[in-house]
Structures are given as structure tokens and as C-alpha cells.
Protein backbone atom coordinates (compact mmCIF):
# COMPACT_ATOMS: atom_id res chain seq x y z
CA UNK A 1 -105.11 81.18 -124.91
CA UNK A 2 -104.56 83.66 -122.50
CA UNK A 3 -102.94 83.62 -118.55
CA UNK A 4 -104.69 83.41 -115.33
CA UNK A 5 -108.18 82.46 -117.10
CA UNK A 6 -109.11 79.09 -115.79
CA UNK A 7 -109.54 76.19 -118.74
CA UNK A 8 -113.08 75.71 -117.67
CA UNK A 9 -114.46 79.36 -118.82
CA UNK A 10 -115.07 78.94 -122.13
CA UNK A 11 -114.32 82.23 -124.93
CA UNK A 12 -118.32 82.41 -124.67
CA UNK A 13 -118.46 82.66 -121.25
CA UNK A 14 -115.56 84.85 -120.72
CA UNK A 15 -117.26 87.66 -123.22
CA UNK A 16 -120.28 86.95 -120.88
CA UNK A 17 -118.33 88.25 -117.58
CA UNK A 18 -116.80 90.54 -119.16
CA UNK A 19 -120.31 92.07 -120.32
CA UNK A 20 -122.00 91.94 -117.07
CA UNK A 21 -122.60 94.81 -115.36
CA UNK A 22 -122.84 96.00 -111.44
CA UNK A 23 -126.02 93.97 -110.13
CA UNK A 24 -126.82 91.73 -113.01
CA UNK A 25 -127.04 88.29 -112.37
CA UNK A 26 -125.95 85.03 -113.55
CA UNK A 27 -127.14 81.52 -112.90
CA UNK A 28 -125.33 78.22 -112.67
CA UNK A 29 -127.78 75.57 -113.45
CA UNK A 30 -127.94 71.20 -113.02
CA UNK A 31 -128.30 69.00 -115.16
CA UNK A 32 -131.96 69.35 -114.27
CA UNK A 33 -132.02 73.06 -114.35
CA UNK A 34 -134.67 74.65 -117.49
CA UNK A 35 -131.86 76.41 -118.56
CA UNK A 36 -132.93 76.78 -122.47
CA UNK A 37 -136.58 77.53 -121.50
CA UNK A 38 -135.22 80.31 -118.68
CA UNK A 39 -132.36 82.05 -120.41
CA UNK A 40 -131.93 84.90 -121.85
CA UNK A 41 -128.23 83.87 -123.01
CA UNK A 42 -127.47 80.35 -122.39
CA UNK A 43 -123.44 79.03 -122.38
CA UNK A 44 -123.56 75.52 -122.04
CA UNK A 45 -120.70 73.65 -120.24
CA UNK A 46 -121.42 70.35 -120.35
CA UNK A 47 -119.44 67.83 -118.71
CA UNK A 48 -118.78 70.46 -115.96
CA UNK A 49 -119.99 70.48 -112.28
CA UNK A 50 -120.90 73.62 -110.00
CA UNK A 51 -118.42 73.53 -107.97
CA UNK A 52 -115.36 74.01 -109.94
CA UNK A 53 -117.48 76.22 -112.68
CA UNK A 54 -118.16 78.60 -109.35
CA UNK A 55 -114.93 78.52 -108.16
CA UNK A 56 -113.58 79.42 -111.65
CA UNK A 57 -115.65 82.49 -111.97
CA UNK A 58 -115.24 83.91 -108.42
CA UNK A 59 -111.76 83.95 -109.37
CA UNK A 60 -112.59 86.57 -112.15
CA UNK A 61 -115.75 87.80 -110.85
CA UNK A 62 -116.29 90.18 -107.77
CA UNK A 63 -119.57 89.48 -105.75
CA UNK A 64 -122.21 92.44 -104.76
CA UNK A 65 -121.59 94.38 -101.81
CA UNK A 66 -124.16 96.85 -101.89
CA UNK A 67 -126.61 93.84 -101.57
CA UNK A 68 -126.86 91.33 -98.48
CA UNK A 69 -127.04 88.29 -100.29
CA UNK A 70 -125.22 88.11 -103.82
CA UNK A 71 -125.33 84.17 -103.93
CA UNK A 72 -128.84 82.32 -104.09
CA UNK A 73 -129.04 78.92 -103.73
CA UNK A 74 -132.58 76.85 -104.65
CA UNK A 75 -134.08 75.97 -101.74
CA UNK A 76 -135.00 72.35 -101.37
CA UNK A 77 -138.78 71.58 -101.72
CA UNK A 78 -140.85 71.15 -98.73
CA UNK A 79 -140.17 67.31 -98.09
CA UNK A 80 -138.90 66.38 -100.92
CA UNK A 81 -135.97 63.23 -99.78
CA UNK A 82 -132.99 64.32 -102.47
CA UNK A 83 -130.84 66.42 -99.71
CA UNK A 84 -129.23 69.49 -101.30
CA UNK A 85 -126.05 67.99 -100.19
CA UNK A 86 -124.19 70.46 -102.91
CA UNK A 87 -124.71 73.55 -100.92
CA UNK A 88 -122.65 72.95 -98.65
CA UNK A 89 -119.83 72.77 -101.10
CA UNK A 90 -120.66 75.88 -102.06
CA UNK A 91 -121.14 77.62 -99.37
CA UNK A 92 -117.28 76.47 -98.52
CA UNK A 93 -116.19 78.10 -101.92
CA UNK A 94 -118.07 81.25 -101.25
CA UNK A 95 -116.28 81.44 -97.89
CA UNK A 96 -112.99 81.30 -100.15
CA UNK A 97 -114.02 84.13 -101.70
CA UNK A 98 -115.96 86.77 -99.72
CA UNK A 99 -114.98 87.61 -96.44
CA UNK A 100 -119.24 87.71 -95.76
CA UNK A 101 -119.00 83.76 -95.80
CA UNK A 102 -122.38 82.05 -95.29
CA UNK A 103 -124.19 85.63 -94.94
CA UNK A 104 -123.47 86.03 -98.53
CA UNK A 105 -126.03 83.72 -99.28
CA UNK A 106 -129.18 83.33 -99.14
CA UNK A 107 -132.27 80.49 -100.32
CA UNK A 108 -134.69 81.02 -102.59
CA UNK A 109 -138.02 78.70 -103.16
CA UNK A 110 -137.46 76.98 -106.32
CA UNK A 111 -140.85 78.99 -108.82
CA UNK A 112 -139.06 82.06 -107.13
CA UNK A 113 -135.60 81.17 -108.27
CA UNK A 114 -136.49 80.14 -111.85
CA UNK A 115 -138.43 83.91 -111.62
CA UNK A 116 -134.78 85.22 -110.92
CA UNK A 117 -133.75 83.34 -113.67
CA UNK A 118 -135.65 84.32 -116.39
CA UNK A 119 -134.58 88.06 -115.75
CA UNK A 120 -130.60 87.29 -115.11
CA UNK A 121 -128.23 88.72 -117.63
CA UNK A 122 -127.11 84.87 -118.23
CA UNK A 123 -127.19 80.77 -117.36
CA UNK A 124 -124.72 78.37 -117.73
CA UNK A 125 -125.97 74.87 -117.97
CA UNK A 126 -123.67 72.39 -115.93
CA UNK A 127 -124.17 68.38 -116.23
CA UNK A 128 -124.17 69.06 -112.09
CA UNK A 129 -126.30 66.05 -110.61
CA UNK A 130 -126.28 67.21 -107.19
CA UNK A 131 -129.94 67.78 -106.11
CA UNK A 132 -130.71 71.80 -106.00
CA UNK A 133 -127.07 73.02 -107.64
CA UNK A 134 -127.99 75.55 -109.07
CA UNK A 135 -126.96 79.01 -107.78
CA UNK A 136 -127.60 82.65 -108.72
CA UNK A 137 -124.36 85.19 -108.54
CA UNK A 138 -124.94 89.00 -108.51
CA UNK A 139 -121.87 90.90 -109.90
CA UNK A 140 -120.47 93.60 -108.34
CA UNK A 141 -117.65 96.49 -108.55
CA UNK A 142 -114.41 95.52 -110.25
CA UNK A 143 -112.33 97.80 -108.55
């Protein structure tokens, strides 16, 4: 056990941050996300939603600021009826965190964001079932 490490990051995952570099990315995935078929290293966290799995690692994990938008969200599909209700959420936790709020992120067509994907550093599968929660962070300077 260690202090100030929220329960939900798992040793895995933690070794994972830690890892990551200045500009790579990681992606938060659904329950629907291809996350075995798409990662390069997969930490599963089943039983966990995005929301509190994002909130857990901005607490540890510094956003870009050399880039305009470090947080991608999947765009919804051109009328598809399942409302990406989620994003807002998360949008409200990435105001918690970066003083950028909303301009910190950005949407990305859904074939583009599972291109982004497949070159991020890592996923983490959630059992989210909010249509379109998945996100993509890019990891800036610890300072």
C-alpha cells in the first residue's frame, strides 16, 4: 500500500503512469471499447467506470500543455440515437483539473480514435456503459 495513490489504480497501472513519457497517450475504454484488439498494453479494470478511473489518474497525471487538446473524446456517430451523455461528466472532471477546461478537449470520429488507439503507449478497459466513454489522455511535464 502506499499514501495518496487512489484504491482504483491498480500496481499495473501505476507502473504504467509512471512509464509514460511527455506526449504519449493513454486510452480509457467502455465496456464496448476493442481494447484487446487495439492495445499495445492493456490493464483491465473491470468493474470500474470512466469517471472515477479519470479522476483518479488526473490526480497523478499532468495533462499536455504544449498541445491544444490533451483529452479526446469519441465522437458520437452521425445519427446514431445512444447520446454520449458521459462526456459531459467528463468534461466537468477535466475542468477540475486543467485550468484550459472544455478547450482541453477535443472529438475525434470514432475509425480515427481507435487509429489513436492502436499507437497510444496504453488502454485501460473499464466496464463503463455510457455510450462513447472512452477518452484519450496525452501526458505531459511532471514538474
Amino acid at each position: 500500500m502506499l499514501i495518496g495513490i487512489p484504491d482504483i489504480i491498480s500496481p499495473d497501472l501505476l507502473k504504467i503512469l509512471h512509464e509514460m513519457g511527455h506526449g504519449d497517450d493513454l486510452v480509457i475504454g467502455d465496456s464496448n471499447f476493442p481494447a484487446a484488439s487495439t492495445a499495445r498494453r492493456l490493464v483491465r479494470a473491470d468493474g470500474h467506470q470512466l469517471p472515477e478511473m479519470l479522476e483518479a489518474i488526473l490526480a497523478l497525471f499532468p495533462l499536455d500543455t504544449y498541445v491544444e487538446q490533451p483529452v479526446s473524446l469519441m465522437a458520437a456517430v452521425l445519427g446514431d440515437k445512444a447520446a454520449p451523455t458521459i462526456h459531459e461528466r467528463v468534461r466537468k472532471i477535466v475542468r477540475g483539473f486543467d485550468p484550459r477546461g472544455d478547450a482541453a478537449i477535443g472529438l475525434v470520429e470514432r475509425f480515427a480514435f481507435y487509429d489513436l488507439a492502436r499507437q497510444a503507449y496504453a488502454t485501460i478497459a473499464t466496464t463503463e456503459k455510457g455510450a462513447y466513454g472512452c477518452v484519450i489522455l496525452k501526458k505531459g511535464v511532471v514538474r
